[in-house]
Protein backbone atom coordinates (compact mmCIF):
# COMPACT_ATOMS: atom_id res chain seq x y z
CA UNK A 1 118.80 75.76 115.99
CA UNK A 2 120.24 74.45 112.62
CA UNK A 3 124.00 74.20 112.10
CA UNK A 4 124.89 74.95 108.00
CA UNK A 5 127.94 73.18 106.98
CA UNK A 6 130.31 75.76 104.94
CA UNK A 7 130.98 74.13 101.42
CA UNK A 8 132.45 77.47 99.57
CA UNK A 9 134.58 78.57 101.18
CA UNK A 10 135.24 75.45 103.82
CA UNK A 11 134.93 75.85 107.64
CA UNK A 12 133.21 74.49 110.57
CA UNK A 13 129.56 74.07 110.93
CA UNK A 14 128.04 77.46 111.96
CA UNK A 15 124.34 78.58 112.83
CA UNK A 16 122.29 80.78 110.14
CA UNK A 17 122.80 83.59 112.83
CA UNK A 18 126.50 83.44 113.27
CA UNK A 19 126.49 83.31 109.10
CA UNK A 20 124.23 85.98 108.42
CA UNK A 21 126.15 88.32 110.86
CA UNK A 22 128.99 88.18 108.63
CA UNK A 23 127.01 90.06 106.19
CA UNK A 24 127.33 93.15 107.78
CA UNK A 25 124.99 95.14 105.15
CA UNK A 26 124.71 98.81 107.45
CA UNK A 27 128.32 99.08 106.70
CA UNK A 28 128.24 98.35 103.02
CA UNK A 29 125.09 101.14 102.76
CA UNK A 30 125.56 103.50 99.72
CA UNK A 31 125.38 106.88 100.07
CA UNK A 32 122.09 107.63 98.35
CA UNK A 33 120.49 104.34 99.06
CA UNK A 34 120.73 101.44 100.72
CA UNK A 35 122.60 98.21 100.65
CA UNK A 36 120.05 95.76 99.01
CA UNK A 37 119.83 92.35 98.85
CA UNK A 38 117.70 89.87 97.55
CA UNK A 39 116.44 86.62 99.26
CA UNK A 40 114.70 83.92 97.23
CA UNK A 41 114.36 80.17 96.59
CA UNK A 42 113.92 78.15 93.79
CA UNK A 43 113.51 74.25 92.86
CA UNK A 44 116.59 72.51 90.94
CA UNK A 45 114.46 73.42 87.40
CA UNK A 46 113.87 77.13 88.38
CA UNK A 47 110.89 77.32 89.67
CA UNK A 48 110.06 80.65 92.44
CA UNK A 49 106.80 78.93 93.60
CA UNK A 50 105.00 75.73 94.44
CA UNK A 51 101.13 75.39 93.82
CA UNK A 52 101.78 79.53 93.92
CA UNK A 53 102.96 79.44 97.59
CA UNK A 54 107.06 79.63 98.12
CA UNK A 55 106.41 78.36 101.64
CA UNK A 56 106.16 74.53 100.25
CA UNK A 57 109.24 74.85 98.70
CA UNK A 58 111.67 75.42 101.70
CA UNK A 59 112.53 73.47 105.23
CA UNK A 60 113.20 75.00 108.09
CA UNK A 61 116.89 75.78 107.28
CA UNK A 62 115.03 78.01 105.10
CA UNK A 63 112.94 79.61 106.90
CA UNK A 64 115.56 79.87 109.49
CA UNK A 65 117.95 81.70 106.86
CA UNK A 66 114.80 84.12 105.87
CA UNK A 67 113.90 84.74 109.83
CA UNK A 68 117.97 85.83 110.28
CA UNK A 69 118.25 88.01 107.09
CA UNK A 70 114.73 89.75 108.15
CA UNK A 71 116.66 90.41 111.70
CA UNK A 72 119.58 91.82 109.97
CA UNK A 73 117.42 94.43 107.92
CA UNK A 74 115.97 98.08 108.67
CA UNK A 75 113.48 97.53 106.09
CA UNK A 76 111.88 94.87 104.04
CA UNK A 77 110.60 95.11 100.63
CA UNK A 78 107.50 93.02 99.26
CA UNK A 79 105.99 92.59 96.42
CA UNK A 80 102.00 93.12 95.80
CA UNK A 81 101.88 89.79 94.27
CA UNK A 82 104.08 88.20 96.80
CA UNK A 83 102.22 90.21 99.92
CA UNK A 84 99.06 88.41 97.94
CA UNK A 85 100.34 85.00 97.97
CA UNK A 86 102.04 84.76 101.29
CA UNK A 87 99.53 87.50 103.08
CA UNK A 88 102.40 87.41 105.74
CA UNK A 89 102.08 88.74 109.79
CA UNK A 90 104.69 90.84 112.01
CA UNK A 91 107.91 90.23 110.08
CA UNK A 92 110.08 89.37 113.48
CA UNK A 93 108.46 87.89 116.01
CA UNK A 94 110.54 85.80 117.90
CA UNK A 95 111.38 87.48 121.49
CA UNK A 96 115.12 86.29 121.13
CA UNK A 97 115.51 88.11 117.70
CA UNK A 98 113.30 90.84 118.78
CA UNK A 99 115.40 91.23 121.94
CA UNK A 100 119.04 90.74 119.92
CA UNK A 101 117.59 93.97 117.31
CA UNK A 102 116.56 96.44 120.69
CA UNK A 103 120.02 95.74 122.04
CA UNK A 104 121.34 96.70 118.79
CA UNK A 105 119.23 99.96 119.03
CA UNK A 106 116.78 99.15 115.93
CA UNK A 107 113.42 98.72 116.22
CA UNK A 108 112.03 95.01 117.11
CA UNK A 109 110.35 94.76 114.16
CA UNK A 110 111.35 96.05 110.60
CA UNK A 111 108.89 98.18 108.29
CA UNK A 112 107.88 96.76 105.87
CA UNK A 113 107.97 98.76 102.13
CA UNK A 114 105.37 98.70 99.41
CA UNK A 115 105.45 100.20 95.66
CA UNK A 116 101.74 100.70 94.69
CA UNK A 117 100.92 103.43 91.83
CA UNK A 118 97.04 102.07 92.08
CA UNK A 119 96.83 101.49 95.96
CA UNK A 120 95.33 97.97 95.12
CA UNK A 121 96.93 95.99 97.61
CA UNK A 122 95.46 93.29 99.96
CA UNK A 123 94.61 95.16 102.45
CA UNK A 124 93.00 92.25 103.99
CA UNK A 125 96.68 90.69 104.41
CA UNK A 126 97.51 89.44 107.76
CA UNK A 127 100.22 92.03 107.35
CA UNK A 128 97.86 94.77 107.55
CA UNK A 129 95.86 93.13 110.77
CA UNK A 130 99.28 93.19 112.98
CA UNK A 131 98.98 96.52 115.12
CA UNK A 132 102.85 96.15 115.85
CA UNK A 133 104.02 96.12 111.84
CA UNK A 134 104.63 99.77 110.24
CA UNK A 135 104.25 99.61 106.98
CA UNK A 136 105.07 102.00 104.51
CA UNK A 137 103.62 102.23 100.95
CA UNK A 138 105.62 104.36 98.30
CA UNK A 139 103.13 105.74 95.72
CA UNK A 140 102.27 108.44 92.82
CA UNK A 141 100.55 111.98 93.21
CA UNK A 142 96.69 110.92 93.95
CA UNK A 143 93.86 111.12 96.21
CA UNK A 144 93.60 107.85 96.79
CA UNK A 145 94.04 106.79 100.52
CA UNK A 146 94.43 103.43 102.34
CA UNK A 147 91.63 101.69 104.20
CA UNK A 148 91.70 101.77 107.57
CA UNK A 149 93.44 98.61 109.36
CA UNK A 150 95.21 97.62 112.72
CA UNK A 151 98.64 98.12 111.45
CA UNK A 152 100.57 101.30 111.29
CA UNK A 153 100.77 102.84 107.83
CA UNK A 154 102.55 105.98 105.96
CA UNK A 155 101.38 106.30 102.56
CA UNK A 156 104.85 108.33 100.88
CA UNK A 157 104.15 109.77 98.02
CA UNK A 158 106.91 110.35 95.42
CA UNK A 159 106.33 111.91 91.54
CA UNK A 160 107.70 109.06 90.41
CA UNK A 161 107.59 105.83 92.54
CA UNK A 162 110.80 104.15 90.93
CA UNK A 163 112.76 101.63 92.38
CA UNK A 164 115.46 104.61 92.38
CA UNK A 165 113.36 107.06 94.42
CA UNK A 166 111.90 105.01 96.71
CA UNK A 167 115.32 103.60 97.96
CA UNK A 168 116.66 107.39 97.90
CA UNK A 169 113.46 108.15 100.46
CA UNK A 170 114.53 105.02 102.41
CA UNK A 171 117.95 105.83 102.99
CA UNK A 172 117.28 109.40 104.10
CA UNK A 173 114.80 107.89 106.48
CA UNK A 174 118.48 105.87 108.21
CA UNK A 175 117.68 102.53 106.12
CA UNK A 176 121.11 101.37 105.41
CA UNK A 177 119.73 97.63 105.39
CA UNK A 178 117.17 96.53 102.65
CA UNK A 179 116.00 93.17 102.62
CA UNK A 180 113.48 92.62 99.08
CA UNK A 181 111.59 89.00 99.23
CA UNK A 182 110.39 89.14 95.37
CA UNK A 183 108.34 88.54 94.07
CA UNK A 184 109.95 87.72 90.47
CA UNK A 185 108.08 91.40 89.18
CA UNK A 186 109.65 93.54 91.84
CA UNK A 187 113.02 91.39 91.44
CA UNK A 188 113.59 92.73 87.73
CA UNK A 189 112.82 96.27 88.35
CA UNK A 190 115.45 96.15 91.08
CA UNK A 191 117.40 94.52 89.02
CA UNK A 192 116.48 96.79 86.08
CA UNK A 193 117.03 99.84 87.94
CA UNK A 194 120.96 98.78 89.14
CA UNK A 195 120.39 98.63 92.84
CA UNK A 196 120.36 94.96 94.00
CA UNK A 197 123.90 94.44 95.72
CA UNK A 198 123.49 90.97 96.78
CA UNK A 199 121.71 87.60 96.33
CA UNK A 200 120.55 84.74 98.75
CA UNK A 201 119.15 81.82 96.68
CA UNK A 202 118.41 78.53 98.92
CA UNK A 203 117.70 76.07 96.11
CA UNK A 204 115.59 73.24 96.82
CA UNK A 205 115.79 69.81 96.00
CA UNK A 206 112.97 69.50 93.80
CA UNK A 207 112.36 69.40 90.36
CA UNK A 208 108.46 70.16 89.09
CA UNK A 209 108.33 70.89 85.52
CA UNK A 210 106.06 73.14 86.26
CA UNK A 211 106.24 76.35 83.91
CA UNK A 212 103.40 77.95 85.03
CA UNK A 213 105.35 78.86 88.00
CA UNK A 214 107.91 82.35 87.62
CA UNK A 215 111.60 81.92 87.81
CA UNK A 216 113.21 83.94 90.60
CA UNK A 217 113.29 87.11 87.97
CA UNK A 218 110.17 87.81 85.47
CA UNK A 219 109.22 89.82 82.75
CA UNK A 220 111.70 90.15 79.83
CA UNK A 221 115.18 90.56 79.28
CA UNK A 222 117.24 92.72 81.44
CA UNK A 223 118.59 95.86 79.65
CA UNK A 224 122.21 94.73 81.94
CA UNK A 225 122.90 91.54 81.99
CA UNK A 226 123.51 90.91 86.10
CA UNK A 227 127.08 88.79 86.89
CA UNK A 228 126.67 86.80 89.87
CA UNK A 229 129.68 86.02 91.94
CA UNK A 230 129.55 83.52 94.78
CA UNK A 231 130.24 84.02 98.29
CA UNK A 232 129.43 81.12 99.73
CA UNK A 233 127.56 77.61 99.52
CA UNK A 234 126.27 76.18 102.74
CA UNK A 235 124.45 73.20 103.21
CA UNK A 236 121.82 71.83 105.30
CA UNK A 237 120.59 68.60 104.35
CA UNK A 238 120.14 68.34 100.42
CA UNK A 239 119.39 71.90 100.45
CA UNK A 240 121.90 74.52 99.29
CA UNK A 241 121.96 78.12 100.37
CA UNK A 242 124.04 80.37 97.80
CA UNK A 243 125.20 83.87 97.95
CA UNK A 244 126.55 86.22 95.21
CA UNK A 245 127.40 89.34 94.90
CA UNK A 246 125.72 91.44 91.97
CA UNK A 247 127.52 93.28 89.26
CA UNK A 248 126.12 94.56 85.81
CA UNK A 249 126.78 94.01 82.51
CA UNK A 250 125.50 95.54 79.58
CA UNK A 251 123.56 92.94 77.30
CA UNK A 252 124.94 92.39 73.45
């Protein structure tokens, strides 16, 4: 279990559970859609990926913070590209977090949430293959249908699959805890679209140079300009984990 050292604002060494707790997203919830927040990580120079896997990228502070803020969620929103890149399994596996999220009275495991207009998704993702993972995918009028695989899924179809809608759906399905995991795409049209509340950035200690790799948001200029203000910096090692709250700005 790793102990995080509080640098912003000061205070003893705490786990990532005891941290994340503090979060306390169901009671932030809007009233027509979720609390959302976004968790990434990114080199020292900006970089989202490493040879197009994030995975390389973090230690297992990291992947303990990620673990924690999945736990915390009722939902958790993925990206096609990112679902492509990190294929992923049952999002919380561990018996003891499993265990802490029946006590709470939430299911052990959240859903996870897709956006697919076109239905071309990996189906072949280890995501798809676990029998205990709901998934739902949030698309457009069609007749297209999913393939069959092991793992639970609701195809919800919305006239218009926006960001916007599809949280709207979520929240009157009881999601007052969204967790989004990128990719860069999916981070802009929440970002776009006004609804990302908070951000988790663990930034590496790395530099690559590598531009062929996306920064933590792609694919143009934001119509609002989104203020970050910090909540915390923790440490664990050389790695930092930073958290801001979101507010909007219109651009010049």
């Amino acid at each position: 279990m790793t102990l995080l050292e509080p640098l912003h604002p000061p205070g003893p060494p705490a786990t990532v559970a005891e941290l994340v707790a503090r979060v306390r997203p169901r009671e932030r919830a809007h009233a027509a859609r979720p609390f959302t927040y976004v968790n990434m990580i990114a080199t020292a120079d900006g970089r989202a990926a490493l040879d197009g896997h994030t995975s390389a990228l973090g230690d297992d502070a990291d992947l303990e913070m990620l673990l924690e803020l999945r736990t915390l969620a009722d939902a958790v929103l993925i990206g096609s590209g990112t679902l492509r890149a990190e294929g992923y399994d049952t999002l919380v596996r561990a018996p003891e977090r499993r265990a802490r999220r029946a006590a709470a009275g939430h299911p052990e495991t959240p859903p996870a949430v897709l956006l697919s207009r076109s239905l071309d998704l990996p189906w072949d993702a280890g995501l798809f293959a676990a029998a205990d993972q709901p998934v739902l995918v949030y698309t457009g009028p069609g007749d297209a249908a999913p393939p069959a695989v092991a793992a639970p899924v609701e195809l919800v179809r919305l006239p218009a699959p926006t960001p916007a809608a599809v949280l709207a759906d979520l929240r009157a399905r009881g999601v007052g805890a969204l967790l989004c995991e990128g990719g860069p795409t999916l981070n802009r049209a929440l970002l776009e679209a006004g609804v990302v509340d908070e951000l988790f950035l663990t930034l590496a200690p790395l530099l690559t140079g590598d531009e062929s790799e996306p920064a933590i948001v792609a694919g143009g200029r934001l119509s609002a300009d989104a203020q970050l203000g910090l909540r915390w910096v923790l440490r664990a090692g050389d790695e930092l984990f930073l958290r801001y709250g979101v507010a909007y700005h219109l651009s010049p």
